[in-house]
PDB file of N, CA and C in Angstrom:
ATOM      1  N   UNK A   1      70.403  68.881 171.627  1.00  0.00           N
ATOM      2  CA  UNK A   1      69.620  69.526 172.669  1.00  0.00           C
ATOM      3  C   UNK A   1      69.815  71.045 172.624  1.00  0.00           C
ATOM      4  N   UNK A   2      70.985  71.355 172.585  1.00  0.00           N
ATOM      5  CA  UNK A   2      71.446  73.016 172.502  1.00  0.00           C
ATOM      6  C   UNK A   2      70.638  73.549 171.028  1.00  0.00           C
ATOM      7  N   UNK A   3      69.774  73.182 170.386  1.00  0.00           N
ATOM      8  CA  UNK A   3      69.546  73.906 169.330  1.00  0.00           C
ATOM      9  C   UNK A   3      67.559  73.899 170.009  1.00  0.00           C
ATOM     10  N   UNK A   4      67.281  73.147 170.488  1.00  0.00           N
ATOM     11  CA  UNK A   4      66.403  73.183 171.552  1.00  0.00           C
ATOM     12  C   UNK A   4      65.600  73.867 172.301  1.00  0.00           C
ATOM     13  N   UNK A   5      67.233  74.120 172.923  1.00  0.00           N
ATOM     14  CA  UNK A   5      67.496  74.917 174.147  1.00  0.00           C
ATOM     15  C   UNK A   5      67.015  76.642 173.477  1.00  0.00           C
ATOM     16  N   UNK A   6      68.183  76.842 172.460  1.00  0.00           N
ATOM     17  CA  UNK A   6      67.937  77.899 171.052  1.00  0.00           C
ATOM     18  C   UNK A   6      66.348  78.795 171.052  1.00  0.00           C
ATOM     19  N   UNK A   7      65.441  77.432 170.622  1.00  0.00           N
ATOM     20  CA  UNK A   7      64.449  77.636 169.979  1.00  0.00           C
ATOM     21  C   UNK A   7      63.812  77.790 171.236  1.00  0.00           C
ATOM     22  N   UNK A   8      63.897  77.646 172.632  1.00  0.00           N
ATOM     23  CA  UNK A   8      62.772  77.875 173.235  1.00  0.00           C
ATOM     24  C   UNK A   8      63.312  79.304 174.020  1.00  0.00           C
ATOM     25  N   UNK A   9      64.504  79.644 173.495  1.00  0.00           N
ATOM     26  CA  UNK A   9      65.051  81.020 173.976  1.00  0.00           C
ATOM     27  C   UNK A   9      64.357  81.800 173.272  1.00  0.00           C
ATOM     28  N   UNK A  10      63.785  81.722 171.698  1.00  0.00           N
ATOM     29  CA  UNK A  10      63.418  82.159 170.904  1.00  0.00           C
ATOM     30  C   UNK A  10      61.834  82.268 170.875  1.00  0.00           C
ATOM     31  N   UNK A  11      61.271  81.757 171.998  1.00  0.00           N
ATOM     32  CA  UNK A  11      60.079  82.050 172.517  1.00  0.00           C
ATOM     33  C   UNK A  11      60.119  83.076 173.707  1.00  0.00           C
ATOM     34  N   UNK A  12      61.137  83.260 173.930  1.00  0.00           N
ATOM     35  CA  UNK A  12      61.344  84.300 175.064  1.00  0.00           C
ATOM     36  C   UNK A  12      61.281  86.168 174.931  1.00  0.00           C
ATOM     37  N   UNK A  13      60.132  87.015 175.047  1.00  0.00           N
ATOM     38  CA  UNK A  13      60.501  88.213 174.486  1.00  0.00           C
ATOM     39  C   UNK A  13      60.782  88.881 175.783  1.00  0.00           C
ATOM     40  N   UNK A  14      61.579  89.753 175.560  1.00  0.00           N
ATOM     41  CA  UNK A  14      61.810  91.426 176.658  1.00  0.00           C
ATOM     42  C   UNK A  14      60.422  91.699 176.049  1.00  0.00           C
ATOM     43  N   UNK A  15      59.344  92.226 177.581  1.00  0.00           N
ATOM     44  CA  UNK A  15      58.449  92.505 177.073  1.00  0.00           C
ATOM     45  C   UNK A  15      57.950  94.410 176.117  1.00  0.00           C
ATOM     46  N   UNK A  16      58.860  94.773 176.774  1.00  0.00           N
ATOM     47  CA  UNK A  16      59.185  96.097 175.724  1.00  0.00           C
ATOM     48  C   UNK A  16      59.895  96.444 174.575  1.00  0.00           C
ATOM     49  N   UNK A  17      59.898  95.007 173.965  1.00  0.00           N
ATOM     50  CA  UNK A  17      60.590  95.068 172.394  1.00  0.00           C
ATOM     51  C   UNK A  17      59.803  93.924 171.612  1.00  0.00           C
ATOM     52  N   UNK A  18      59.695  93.944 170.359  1.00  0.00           N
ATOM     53  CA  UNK A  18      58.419  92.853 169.557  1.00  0.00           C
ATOM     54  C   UNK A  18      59.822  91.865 169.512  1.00  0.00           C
ATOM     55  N   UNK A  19      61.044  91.876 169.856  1.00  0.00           N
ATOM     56  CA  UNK A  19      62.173  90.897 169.332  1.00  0.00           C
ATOM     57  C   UNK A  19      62.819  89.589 170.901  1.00  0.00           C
ATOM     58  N   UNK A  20      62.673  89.053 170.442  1.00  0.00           N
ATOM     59  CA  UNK A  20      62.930  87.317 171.146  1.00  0.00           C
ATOM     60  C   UNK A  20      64.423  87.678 171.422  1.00  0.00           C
ATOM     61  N   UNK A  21      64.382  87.221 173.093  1.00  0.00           N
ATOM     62  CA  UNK A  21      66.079  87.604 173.690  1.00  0.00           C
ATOM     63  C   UNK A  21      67.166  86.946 173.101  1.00  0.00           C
ATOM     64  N   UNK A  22      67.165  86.268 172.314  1.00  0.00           N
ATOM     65  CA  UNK A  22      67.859  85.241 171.513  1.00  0.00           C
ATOM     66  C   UNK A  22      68.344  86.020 170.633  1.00  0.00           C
ATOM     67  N   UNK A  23      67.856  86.669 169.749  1.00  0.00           N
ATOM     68  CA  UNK A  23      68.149  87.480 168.902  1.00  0.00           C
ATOM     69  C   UNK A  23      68.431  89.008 169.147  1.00  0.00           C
ATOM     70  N   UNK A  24      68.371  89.360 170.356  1.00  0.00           N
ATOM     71  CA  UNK A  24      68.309  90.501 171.165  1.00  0.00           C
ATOM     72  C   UNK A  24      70.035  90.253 171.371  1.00  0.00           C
ATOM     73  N   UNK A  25      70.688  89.714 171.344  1.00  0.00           N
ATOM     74  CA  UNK A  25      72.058  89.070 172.197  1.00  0.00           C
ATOM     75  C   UNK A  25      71.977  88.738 173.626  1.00  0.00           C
ATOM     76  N   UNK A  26      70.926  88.431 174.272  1.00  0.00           N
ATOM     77  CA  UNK A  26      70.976  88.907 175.895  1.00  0.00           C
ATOM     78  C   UNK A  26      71.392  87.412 176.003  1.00  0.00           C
ATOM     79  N   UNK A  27      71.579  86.578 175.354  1.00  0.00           N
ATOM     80  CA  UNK A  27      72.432  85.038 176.174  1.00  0.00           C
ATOM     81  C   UNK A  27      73.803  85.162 175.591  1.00  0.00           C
ATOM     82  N   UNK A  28      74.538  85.502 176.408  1.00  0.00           N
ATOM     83  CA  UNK A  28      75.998  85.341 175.985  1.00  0.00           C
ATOM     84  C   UNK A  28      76.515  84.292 176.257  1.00  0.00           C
ATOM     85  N   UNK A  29      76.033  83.275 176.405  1.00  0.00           N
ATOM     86  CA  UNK A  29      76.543  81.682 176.744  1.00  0.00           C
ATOM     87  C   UNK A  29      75.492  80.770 176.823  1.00  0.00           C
ATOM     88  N   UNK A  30      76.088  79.843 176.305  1.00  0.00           N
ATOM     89  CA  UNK A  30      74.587  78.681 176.704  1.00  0.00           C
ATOM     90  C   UNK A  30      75.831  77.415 176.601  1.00  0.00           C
ATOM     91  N   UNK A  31      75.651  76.788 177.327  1.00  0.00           N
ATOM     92  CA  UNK A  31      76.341  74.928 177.659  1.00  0.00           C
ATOM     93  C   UNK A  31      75.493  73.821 178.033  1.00  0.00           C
ATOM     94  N   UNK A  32      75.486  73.142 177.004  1.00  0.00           N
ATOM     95  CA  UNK A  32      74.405  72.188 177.678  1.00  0.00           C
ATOM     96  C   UNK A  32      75.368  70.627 177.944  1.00  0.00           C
ATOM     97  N   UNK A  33      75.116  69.820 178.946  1.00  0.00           N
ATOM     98  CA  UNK A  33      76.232  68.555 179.053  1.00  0.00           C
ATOM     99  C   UNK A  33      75.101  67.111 178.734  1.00  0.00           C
ATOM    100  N   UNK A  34      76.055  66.411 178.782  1.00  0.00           N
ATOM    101  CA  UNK A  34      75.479  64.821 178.313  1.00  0.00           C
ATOM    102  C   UNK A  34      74.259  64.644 179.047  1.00  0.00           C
ATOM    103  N   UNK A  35      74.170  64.944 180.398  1.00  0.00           N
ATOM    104  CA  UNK A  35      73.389  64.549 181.790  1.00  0.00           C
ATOM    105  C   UNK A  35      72.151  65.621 181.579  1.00  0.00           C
ATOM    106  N   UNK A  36      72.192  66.609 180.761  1.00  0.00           N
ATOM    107  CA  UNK A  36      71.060  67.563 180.452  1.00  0.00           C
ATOM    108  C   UNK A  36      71.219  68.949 181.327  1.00  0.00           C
ATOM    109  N   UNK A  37      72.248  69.085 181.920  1.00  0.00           N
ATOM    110  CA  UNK A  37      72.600  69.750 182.543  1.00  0.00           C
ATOM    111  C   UNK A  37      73.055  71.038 181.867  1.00  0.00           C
ATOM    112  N   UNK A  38      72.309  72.369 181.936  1.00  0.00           N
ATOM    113  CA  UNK A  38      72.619  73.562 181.476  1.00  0.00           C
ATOM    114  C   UNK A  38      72.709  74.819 182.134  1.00  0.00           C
ATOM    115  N   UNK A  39      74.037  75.377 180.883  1.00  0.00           N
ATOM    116  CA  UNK A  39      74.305  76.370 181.585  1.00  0.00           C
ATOM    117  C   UNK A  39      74.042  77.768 181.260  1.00  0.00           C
ATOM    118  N   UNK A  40      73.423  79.057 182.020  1.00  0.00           N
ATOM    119  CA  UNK A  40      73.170  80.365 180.513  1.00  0.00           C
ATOM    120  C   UNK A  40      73.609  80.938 181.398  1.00  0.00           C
ATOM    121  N   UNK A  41      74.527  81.802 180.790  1.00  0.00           N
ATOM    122  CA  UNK A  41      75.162  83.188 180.750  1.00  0.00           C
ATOM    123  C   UNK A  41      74.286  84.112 179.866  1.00  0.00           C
ATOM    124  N   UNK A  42      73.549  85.429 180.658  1.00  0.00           N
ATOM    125  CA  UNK A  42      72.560  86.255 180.270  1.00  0.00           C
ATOM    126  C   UNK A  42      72.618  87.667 180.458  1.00  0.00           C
ATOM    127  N   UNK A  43      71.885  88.275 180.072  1.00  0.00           N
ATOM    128  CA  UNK A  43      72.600  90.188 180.656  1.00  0.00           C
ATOM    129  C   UNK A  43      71.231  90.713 180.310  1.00  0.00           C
ATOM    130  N   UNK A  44      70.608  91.835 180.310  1.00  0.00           N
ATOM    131  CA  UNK A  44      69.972  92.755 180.327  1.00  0.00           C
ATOM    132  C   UNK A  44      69.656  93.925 179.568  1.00  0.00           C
ATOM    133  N   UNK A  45      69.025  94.303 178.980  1.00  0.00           N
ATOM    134  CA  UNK A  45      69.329  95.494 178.212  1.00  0.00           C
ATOM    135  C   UNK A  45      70.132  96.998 179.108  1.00  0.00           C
ATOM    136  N   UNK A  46      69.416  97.189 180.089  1.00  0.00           N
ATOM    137  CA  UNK A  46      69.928  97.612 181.315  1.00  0.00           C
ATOM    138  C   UNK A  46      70.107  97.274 182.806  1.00  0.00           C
ATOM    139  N   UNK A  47      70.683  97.846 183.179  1.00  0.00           N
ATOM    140  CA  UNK A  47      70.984  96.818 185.134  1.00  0.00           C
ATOM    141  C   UNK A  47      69.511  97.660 185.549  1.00  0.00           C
ATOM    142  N   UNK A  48      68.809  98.766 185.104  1.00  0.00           N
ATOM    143  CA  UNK A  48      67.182  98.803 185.602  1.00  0.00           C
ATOM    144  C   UNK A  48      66.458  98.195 185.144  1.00  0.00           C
ATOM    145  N   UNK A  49      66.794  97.562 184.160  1.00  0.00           N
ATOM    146  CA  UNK A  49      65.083  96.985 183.535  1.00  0.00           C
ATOM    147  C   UNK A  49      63.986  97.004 184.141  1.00  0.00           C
ATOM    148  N   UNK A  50      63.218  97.054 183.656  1.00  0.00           N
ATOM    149  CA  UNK A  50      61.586  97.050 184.445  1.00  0.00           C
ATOM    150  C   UNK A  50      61.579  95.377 184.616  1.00  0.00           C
ATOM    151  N   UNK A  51      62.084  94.345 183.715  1.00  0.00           N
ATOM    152  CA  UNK A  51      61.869  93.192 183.737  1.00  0.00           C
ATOM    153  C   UNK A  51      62.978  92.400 184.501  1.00  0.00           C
ATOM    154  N   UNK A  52      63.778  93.215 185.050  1.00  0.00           N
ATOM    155  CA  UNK A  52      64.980  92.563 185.951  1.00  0.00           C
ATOM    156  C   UNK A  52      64.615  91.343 186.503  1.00  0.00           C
ATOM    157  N   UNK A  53      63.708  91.688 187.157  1.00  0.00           N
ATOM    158  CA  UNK A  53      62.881  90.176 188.841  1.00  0.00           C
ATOM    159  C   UNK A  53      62.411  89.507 187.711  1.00  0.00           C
ATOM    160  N   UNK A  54      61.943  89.758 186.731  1.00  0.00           N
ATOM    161  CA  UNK A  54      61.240  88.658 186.191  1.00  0.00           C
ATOM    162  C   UNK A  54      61.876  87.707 184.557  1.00  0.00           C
ATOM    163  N   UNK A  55      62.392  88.515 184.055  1.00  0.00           N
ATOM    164  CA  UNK A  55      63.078  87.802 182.817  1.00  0.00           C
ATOM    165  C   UNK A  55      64.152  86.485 182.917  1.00  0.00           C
ATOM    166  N   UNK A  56      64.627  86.405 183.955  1.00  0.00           N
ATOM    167  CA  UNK A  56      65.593  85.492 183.962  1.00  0.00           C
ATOM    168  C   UNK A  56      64.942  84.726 184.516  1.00  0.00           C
ATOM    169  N   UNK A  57      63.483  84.628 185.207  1.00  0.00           N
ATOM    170  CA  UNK A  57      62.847  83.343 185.645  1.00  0.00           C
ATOM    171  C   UNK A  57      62.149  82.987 184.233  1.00  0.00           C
ATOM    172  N   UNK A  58      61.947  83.626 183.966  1.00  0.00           N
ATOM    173  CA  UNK A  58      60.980  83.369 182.434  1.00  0.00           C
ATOM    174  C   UNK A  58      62.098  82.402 181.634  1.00  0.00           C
ATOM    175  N   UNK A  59      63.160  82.821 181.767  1.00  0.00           N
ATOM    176  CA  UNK A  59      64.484  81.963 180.284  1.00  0.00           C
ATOM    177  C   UNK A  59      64.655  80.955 181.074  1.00  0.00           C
ATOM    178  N   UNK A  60      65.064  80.471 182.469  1.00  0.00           N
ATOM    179  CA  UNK A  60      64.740  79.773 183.598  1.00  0.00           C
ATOM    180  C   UNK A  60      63.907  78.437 182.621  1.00  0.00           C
ATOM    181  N   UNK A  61      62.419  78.963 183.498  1.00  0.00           N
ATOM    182  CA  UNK A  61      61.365  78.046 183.486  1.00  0.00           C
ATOM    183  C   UNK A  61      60.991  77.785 181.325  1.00  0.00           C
ATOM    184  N   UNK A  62      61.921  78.388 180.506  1.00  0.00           N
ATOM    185  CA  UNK A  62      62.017  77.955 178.902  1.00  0.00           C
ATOM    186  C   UNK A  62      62.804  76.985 178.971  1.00  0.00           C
ATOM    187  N   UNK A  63      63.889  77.254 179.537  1.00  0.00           N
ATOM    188  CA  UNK A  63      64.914  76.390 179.151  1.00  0.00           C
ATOM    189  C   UNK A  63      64.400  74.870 180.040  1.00  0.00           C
ATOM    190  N   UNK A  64      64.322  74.815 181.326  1.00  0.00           N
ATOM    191  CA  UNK A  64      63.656  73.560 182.480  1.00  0.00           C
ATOM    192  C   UNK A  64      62.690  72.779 181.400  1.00  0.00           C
ATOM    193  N   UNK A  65      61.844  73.253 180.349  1.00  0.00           N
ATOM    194  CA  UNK A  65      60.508  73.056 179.896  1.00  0.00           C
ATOM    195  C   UNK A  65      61.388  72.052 178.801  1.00  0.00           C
ATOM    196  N   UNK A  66      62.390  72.713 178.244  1.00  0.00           N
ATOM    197  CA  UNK A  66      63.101  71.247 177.045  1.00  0.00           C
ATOM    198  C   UNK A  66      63.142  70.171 177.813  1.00  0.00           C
ATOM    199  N   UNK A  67      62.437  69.142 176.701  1.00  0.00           N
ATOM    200  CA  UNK A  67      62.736  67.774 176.783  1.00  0.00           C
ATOM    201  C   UNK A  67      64.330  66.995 176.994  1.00  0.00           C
ATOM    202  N   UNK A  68      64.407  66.912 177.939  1.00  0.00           N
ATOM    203  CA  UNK A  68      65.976  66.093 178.076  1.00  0.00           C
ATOM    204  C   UNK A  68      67.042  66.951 179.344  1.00  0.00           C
ATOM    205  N   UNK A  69      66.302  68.535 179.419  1.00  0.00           N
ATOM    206  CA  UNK A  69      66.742  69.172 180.609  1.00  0.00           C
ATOM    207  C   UNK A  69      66.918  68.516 182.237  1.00  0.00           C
ATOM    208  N   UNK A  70      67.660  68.485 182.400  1.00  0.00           N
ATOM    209  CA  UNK A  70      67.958  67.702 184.354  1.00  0.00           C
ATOM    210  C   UNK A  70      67.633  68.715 185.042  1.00  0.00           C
ATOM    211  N   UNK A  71      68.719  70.694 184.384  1.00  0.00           N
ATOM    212  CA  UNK A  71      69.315  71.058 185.663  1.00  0.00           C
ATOM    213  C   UNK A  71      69.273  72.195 184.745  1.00  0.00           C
ATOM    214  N   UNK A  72      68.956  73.971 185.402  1.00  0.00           N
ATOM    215  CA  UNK A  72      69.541  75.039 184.682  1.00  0.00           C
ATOM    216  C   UNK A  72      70.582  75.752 185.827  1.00  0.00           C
ATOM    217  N   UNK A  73      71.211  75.947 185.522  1.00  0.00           N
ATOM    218  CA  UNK A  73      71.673  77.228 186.372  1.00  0.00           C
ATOM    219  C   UNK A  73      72.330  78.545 185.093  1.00  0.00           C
ATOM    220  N   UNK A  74      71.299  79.442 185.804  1.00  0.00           N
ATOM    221  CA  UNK A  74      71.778  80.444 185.174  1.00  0.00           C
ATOM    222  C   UNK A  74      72.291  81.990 185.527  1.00  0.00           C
ATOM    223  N   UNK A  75      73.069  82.358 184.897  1.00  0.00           N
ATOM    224  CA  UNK A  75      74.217  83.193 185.646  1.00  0.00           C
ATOM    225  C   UNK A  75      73.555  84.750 184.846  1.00  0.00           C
ATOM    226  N   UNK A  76      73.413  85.711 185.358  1.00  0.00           N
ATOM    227  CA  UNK A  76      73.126  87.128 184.877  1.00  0.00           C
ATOM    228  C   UNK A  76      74.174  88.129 184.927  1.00  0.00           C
ATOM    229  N   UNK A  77      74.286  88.641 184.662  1.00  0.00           N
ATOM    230  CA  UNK A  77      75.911  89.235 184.604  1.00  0.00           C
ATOM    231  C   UNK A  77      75.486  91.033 183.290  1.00  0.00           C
ATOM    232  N   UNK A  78      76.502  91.849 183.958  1.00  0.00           N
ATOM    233  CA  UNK A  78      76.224  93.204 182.917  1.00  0.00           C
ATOM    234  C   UNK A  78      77.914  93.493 182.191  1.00  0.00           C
ATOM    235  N   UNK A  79      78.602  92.020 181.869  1.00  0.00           N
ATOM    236  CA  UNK A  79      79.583  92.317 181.807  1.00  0.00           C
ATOM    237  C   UNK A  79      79.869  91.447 181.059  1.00  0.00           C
ATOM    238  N   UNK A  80      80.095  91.941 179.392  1.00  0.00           N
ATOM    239  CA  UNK A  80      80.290  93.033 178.898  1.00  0.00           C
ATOM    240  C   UNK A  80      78.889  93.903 178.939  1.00  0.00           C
ATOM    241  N   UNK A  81      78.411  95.361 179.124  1.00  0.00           N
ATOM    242  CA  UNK A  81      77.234  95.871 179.189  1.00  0.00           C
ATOM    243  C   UNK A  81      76.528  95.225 177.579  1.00  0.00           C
ATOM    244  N   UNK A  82      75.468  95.371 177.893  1.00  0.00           N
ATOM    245  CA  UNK A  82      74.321  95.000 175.998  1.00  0.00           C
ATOM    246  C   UNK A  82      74.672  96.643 175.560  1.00  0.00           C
ATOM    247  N   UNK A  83      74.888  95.933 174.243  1.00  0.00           N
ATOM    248  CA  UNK A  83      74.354  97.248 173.262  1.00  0.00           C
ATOM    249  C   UNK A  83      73.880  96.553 171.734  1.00  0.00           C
ATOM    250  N   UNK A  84      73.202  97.811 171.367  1.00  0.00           N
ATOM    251  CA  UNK A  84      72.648  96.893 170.135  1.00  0.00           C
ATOM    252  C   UNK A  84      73.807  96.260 169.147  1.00  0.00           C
ATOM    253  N   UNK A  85      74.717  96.534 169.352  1.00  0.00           N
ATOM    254  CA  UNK A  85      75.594  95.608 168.429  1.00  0.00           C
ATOM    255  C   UNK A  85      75.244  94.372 168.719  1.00  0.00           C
ATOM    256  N   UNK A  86      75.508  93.655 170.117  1.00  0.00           N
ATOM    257  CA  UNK A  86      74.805  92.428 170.479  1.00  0.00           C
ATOM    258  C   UNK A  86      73.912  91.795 169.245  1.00  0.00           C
ATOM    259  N   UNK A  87      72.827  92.571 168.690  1.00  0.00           N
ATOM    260  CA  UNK A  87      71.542  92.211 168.394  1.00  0.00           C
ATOM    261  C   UNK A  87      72.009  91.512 167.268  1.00  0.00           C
ATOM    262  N   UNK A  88      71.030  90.649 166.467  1.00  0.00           N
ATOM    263  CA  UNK A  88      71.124  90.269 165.388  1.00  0.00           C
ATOM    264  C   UNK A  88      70.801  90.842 164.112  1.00  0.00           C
ATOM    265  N   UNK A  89      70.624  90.913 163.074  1.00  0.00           N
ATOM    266  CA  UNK A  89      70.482  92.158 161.983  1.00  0.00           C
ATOM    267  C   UNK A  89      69.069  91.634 161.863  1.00  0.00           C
ATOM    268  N   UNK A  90      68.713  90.054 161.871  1.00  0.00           N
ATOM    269  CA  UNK A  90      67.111  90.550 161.964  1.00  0.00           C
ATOM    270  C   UNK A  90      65.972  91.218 162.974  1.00  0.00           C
ATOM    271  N   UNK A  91      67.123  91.580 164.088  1.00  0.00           N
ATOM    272  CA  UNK A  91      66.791  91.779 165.318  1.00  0.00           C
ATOM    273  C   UNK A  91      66.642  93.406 164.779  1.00  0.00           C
ATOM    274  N   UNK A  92      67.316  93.899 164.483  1.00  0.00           N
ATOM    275  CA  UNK A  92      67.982  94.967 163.965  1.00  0.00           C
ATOM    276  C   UNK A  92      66.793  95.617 163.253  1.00  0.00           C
ATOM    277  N   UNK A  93      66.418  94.944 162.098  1.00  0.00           N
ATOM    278  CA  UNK A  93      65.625  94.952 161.285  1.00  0.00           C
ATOM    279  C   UNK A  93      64.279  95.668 162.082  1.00  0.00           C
ATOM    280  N   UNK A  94      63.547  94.507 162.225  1.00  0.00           N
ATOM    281  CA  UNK A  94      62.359  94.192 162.735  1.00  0.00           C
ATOM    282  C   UNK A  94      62.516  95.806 163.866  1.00  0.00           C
ATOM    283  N   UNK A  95      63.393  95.984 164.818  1.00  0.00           N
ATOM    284  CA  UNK A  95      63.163  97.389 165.462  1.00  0.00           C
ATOM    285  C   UNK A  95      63.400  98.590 164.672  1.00  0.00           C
ATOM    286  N   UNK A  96      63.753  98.430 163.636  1.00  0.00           N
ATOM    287  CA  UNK A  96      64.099  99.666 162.726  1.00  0.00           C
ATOM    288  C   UNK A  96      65.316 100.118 163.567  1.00  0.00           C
ATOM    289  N   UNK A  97      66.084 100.009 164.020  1.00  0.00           N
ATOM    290  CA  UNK A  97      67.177 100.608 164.718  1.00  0.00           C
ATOM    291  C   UNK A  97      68.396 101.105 163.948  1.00  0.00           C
ATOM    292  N   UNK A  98      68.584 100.258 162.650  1.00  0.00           N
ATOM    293  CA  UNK A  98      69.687 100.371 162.021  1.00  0.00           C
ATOM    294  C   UNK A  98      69.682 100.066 160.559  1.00  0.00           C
ATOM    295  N   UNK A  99      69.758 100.369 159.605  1.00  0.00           N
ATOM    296  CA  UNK A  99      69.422 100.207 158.372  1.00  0.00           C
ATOM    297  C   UNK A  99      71.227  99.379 158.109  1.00  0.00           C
ATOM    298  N   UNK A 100      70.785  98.033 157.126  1.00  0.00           N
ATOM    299  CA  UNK A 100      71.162  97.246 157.452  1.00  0.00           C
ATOM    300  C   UNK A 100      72.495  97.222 155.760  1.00  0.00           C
ATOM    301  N   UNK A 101      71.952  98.210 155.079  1.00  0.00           N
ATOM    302  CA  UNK A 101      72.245  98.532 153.730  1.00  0.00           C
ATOM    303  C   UNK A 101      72.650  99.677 153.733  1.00  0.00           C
ATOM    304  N   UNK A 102      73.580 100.614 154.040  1.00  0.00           N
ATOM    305  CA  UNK A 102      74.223 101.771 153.913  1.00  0.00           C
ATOM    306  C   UNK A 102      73.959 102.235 153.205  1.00  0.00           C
ATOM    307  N   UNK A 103      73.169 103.704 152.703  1.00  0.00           N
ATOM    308  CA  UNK A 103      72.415 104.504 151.457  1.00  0.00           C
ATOM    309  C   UNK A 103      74.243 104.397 151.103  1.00  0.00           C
ATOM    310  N   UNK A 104      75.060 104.527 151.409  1.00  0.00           N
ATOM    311  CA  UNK A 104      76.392 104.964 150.799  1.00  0.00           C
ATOM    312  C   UNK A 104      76.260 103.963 149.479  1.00  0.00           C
ATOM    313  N   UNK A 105      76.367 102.754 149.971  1.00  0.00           N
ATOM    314  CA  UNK A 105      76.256 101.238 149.242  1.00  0.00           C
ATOM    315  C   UNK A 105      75.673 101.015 148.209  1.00  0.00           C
ATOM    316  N   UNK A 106      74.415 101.786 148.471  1.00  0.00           N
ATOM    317  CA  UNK A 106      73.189 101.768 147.260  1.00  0.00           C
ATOM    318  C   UNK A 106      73.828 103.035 146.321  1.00  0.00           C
ATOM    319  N   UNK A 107      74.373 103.434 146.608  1.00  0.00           N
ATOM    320  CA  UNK A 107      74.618 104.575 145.126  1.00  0.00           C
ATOM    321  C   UNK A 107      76.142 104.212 144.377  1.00  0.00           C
ATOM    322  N   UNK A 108      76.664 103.261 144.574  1.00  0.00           N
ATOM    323  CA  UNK A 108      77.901 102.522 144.000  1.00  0.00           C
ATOM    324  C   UNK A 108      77.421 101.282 142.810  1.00  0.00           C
TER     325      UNK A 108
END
């Protein structure tokens, strides 16, 4: 179920980035139990977001939508704060944020 759970996180975008919160790092926890019962630990890019009121109903009503779900409760939290380390390197990628190959690297 937790891989599921994953993939429908992975339908989830911050709407001011082309990259899926999944890959963004913004779930710092996910638990799912026998009974379908789940749990997400989530954060924000910032404690302003423009999408504050609304993103965590959105991962909410993704996660409720898996087949086999009972129960979400989910916890929002700025602690540890996001930074792009969080992100994933294809996350990385795709925003151009960080070149993923060190020019140092390429001339060795």
């Amino acid at each position: 179920m937790k891989d599921r759970i994953i993939a429908a996180l992975k339908r989830v975008y911050d709407p001011e980035m082309p990259v899926n919160i999944y890959d963004l790092g913004l779930i710092y926890g996910l638990e799912a139990d026998a009974l379908g019962r789940v749990s997400v630990r989530m954060t924000l890019t910032a404690p302003n977001c423009p999408v504050a009121g609304s993103l965590p109903a959105s991962v909410e009503s993704a996660v409720r939508a898996v087949p086999g779900v009972t129960g979400v409760k989910l916890e929002l939290t700025f602690d540890p704060p996001w930074t792009k380390a969080s992100m994933s390197d294809a996350a990385r990628l795709a925003l151009g944020i960080e070149d993923l190959i060190p020019i140092a690297r390429l001339r060795t």
